[in-house]
Protein backbone atom coordinates (compact mmCIF):
# COMPACT_ATOMS: atom_id res chain seq x y z
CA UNK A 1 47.86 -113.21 34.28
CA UNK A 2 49.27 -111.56 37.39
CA UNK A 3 48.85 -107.56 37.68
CA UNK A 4 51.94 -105.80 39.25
CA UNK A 5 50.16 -102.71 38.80
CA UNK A 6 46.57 -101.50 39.38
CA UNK A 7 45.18 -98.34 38.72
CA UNK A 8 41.50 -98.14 39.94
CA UNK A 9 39.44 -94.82 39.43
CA UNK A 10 42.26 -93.33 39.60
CA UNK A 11 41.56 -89.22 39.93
CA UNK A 12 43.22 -85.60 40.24
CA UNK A 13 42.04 -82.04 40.21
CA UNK A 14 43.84 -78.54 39.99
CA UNK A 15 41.10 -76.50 41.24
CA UNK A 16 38.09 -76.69 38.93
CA UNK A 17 40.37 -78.68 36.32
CA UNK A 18 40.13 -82.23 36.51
CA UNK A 19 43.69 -83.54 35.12
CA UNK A 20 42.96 -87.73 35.94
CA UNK A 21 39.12 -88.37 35.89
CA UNK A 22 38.42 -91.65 37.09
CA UNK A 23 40.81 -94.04 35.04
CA UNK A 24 41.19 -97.69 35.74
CA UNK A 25 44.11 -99.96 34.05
CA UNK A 26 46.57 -102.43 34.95
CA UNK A 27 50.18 -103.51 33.67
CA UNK A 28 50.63 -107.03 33.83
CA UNK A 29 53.60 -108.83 34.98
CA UNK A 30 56.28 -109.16 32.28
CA UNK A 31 55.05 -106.80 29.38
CA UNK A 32 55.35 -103.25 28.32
CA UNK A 33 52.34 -101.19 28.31
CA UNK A 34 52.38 -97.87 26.57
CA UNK A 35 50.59 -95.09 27.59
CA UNK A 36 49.59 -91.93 24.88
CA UNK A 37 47.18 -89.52 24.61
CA UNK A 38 47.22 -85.99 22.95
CA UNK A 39 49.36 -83.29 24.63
CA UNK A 40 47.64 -82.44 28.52
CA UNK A 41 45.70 -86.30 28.05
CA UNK A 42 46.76 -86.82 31.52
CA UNK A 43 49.58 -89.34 31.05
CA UNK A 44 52.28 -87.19 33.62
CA UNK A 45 49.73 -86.55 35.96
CA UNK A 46 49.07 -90.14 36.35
CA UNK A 47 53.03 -90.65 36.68
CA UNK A 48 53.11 -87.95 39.10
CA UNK A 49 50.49 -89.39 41.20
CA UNK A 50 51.70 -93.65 40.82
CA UNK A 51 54.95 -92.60 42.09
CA UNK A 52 54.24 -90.26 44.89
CA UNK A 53 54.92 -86.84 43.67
CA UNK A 54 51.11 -85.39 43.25
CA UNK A 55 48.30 -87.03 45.42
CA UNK A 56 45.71 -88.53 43.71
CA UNK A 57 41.90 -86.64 44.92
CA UNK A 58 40.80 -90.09 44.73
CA UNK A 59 40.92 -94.05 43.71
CA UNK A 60 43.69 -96.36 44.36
CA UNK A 61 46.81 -97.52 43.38
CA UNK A 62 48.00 -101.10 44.12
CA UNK A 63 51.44 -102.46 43.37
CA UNK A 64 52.21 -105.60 43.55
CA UNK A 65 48.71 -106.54 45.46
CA UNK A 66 50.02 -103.80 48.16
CA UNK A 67 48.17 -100.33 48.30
CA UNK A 68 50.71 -97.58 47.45
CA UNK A 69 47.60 -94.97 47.14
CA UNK A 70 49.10 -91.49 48.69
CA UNK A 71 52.86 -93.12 49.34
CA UNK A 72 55.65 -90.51 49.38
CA UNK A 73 57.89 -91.02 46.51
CA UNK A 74 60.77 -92.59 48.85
CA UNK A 75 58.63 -94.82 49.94
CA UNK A 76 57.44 -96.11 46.08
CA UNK A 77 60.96 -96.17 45.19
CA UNK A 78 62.10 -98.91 47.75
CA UNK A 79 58.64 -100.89 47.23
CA UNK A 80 60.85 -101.91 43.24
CA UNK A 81 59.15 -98.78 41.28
CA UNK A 82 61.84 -97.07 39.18
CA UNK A 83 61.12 -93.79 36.52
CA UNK A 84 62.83 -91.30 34.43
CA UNK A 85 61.11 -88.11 33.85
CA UNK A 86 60.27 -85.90 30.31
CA UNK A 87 63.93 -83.92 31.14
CA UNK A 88 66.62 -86.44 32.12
CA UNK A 89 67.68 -86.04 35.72
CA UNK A 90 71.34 -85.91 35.65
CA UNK A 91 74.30 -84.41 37.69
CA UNK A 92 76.10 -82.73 34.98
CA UNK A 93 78.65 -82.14 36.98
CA UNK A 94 80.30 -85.38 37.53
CA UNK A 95 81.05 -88.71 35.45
CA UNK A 96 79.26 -91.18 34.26
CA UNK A 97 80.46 -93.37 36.36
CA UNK A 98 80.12 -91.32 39.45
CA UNK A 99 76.25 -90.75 38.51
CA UNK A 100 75.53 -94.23 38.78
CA UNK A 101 77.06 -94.47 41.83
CA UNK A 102 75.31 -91.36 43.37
CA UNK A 103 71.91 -92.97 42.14
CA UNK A 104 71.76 -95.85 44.35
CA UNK A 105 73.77 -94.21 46.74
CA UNK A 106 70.80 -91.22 46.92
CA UNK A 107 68.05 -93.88 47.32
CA UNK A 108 69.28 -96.20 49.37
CA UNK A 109 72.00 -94.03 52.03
CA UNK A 110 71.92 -91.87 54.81
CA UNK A 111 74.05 -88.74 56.27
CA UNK A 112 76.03 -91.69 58.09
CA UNK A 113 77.30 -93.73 55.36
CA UNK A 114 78.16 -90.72 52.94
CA UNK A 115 80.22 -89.65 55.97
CA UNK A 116 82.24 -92.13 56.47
CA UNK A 117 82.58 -93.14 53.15
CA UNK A 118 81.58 -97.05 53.04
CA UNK A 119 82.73 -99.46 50.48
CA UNK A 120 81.51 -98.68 47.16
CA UNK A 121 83.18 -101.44 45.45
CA UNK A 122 79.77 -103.45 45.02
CA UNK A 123 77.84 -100.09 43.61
CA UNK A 124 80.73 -99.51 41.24
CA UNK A 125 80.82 -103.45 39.71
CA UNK A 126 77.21 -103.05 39.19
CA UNK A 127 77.16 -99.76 37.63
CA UNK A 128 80.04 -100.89 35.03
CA UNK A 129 78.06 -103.85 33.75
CA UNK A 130 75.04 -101.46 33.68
CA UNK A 131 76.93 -99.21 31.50
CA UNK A 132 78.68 -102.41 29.22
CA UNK A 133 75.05 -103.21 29.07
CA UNK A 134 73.77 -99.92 28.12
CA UNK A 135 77.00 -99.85 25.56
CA UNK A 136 77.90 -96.36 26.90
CA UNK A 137 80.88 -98.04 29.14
CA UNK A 138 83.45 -96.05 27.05
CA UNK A 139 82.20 -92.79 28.51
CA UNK A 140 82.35 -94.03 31.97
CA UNK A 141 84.56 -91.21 32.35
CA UNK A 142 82.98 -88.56 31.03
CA UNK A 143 81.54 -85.73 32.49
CA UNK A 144 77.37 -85.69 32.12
CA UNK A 145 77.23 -82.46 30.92
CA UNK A 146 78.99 -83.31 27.63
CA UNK A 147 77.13 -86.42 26.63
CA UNK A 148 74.87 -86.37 23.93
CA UNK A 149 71.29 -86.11 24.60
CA UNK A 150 70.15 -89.65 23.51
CA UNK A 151 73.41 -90.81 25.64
CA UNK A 152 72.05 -88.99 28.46
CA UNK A 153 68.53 -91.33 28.16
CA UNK A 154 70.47 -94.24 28.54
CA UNK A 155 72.57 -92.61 31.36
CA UNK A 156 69.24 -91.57 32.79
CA UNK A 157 68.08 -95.45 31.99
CA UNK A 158 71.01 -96.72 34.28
CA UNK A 159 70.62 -94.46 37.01
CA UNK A 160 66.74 -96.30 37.30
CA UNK A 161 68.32 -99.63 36.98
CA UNK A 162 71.07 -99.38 39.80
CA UNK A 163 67.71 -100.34 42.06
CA UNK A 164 66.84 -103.09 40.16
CA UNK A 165 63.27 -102.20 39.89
CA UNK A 166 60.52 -104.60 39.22
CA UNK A 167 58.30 -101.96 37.49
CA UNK A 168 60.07 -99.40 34.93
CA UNK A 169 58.38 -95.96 34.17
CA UNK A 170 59.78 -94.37 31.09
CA UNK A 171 58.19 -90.81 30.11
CA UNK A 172 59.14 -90.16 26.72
CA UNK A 173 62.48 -92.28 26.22
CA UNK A 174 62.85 -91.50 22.99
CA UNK A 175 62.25 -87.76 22.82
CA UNK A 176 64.96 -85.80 21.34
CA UNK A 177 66.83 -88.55 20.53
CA UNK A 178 68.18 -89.10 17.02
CA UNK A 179 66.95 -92.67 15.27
CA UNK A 180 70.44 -94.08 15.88
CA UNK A 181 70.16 -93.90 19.19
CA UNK A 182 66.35 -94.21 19.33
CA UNK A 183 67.09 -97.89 18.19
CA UNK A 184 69.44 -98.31 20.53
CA UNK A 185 67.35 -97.28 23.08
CA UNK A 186 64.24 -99.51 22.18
CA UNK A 187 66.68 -102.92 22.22
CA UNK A 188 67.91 -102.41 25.69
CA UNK A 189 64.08 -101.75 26.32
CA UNK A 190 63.28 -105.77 24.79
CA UNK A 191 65.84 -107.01 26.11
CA UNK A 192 65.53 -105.83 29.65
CA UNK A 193 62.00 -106.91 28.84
CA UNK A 194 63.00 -110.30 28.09
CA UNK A 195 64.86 -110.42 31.19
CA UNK A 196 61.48 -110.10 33.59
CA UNK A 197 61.31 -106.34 33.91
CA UNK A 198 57.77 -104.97 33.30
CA UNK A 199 57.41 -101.39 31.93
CA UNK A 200 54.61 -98.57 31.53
CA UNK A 201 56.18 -96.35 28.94
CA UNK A 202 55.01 -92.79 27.94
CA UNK A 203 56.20 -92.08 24.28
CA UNK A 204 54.58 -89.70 21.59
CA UNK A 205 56.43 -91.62 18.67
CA UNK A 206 53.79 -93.92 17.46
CA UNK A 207 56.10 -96.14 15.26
CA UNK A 208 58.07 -96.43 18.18
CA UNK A 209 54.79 -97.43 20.58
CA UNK A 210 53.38 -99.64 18.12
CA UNK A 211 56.27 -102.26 17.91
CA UNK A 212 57.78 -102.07 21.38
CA UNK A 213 54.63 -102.16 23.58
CA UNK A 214 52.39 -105.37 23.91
CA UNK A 215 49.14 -103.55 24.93
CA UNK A 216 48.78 -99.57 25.13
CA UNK A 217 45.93 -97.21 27.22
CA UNK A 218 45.17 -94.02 25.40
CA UNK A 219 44.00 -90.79 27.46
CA UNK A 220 42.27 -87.68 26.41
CA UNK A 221 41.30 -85.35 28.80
CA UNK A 222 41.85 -86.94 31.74
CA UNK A 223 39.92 -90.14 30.89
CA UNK A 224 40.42 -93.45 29.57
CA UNK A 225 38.95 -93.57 25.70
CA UNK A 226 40.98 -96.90 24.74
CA UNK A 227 42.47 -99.91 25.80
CA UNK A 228 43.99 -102.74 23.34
CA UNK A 229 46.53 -104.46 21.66
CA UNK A 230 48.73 -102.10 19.20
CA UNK A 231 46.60 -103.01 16.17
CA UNK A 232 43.25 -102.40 17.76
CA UNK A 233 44.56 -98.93 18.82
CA UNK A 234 45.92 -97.67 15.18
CA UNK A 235 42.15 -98.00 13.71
CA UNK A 236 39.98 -97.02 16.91
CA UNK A 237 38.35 -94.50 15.35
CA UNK A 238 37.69 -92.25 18.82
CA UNK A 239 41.74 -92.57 18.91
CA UNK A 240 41.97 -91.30 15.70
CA UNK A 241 39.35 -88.42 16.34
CA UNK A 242 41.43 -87.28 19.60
CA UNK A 243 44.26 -86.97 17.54
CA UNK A 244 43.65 -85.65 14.66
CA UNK A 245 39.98 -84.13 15.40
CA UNK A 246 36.68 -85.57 14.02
């Protein structure tokens, strides 16, 4: 089975505290791995530092068999690495439509082409069967700022997908969103899925982890306590104890 991400000894410190201590794991090509762990686990941190924004204090990070360790996030975006963050990152200020565009547009222009105002034709045929995809193509014209907040995920979703990335990190998709919606949410998920695109998926809702995610890694305190297939996680008993307490 071919790795498209590999996390080896993986570590961060803040000062004395030691926020990533020496984790190893891989996603494999084609399935969803969820990440969980109590509340300060480590599972941003280790976001944070795959994609660029913190550097790690030490281990490696390969992506596709190519060493991303230390990267800026730029940089891990254009290698096919896509995320959404805890708070949606949305510009409430214009459409639906227009935040799609502005995704790809953010990534992947400069100074020159916003200037002179190249075709967008391409971006905006793309972003309307993302949206027809998403189902949220009837708000196409809607201002951000007024969607709902589950509608906003999926906006949020799109925005990743305008770069067609080959490895999707969601952290918490489903927070704040109502079960509707959650649903809603989790099918795009499988079917995108289904489609080739591998995930490594943050999400505190444990109904939600245990059917959408084919293997999951469980942190606590920085380290790695678990690794397994959804049923092996539910009864590990040091899983349980980092939870709930023993």
């Amino acid at each position: 089975m071919t790795n498209i991400l590999e996390i080896k000894g993986l570590r961060k410190k803040f000062y004395q505290l030691e926020a990533v201590a020496g984790v190893d794991f891989e996603v494999h090509e084609g399935e969803i791995l969820g990440l969980i762990g109590p509340n300060g686990s480590g599972k941003t941190t280790m976001f944070d530092c795959i994609t660029g924004i913190q550097r790690p204090t030490a281990g490696d990070i390969y992506f596709m068999g190519k060493r991303i360790t230390r990267m800026k996030p730029h940089s891990v975006y254009k290698h096919g690495i896509g995320r959404t963050f805890q708070l949606v990152q949305l510009f409430p200020g214009m459409t639906v439509l227009d935040n799609m565009v502005m995704a790809i547009q953010e990534s992947e222009g400069t100074l020159l082409t916003r200037l002179f105002q190249i075709d967008e034709s391409r971006d905006v045929e793309k972003a309307i069967e993302l949206l027809e995809f998403l189902n949220i193509i009837h708000l196409k014209d809607e201002f951000a700022k007024n969607l709902s907040y589950g509608q906003q995920k999926l906006l949020d979703l799109g925005m990743v997908l305008m770069s067609d990335p080959k490895l999707i990190m969601l952290d918490e998709p489903m927070a704040g969103v109502n079960a509707t919606l959650g649903r809603e949410i989790g099918e795009r998920l499988l079917e995108l899925n289904e489609r080739g695109c591998s995930f490594l998926v943050i999400e505190h809702n444990m109904r939600v982890v245990m059917n959408l995610c084919h293997r999951i890694v469980v942190l606590d305190h920085g380290k790695k306590i678990a690794e397994g297939l959804p049923e092996e996680i539910q009864d590990n008993q040091q899983v349980l104890e980092a939870y709930f307490g023993g």
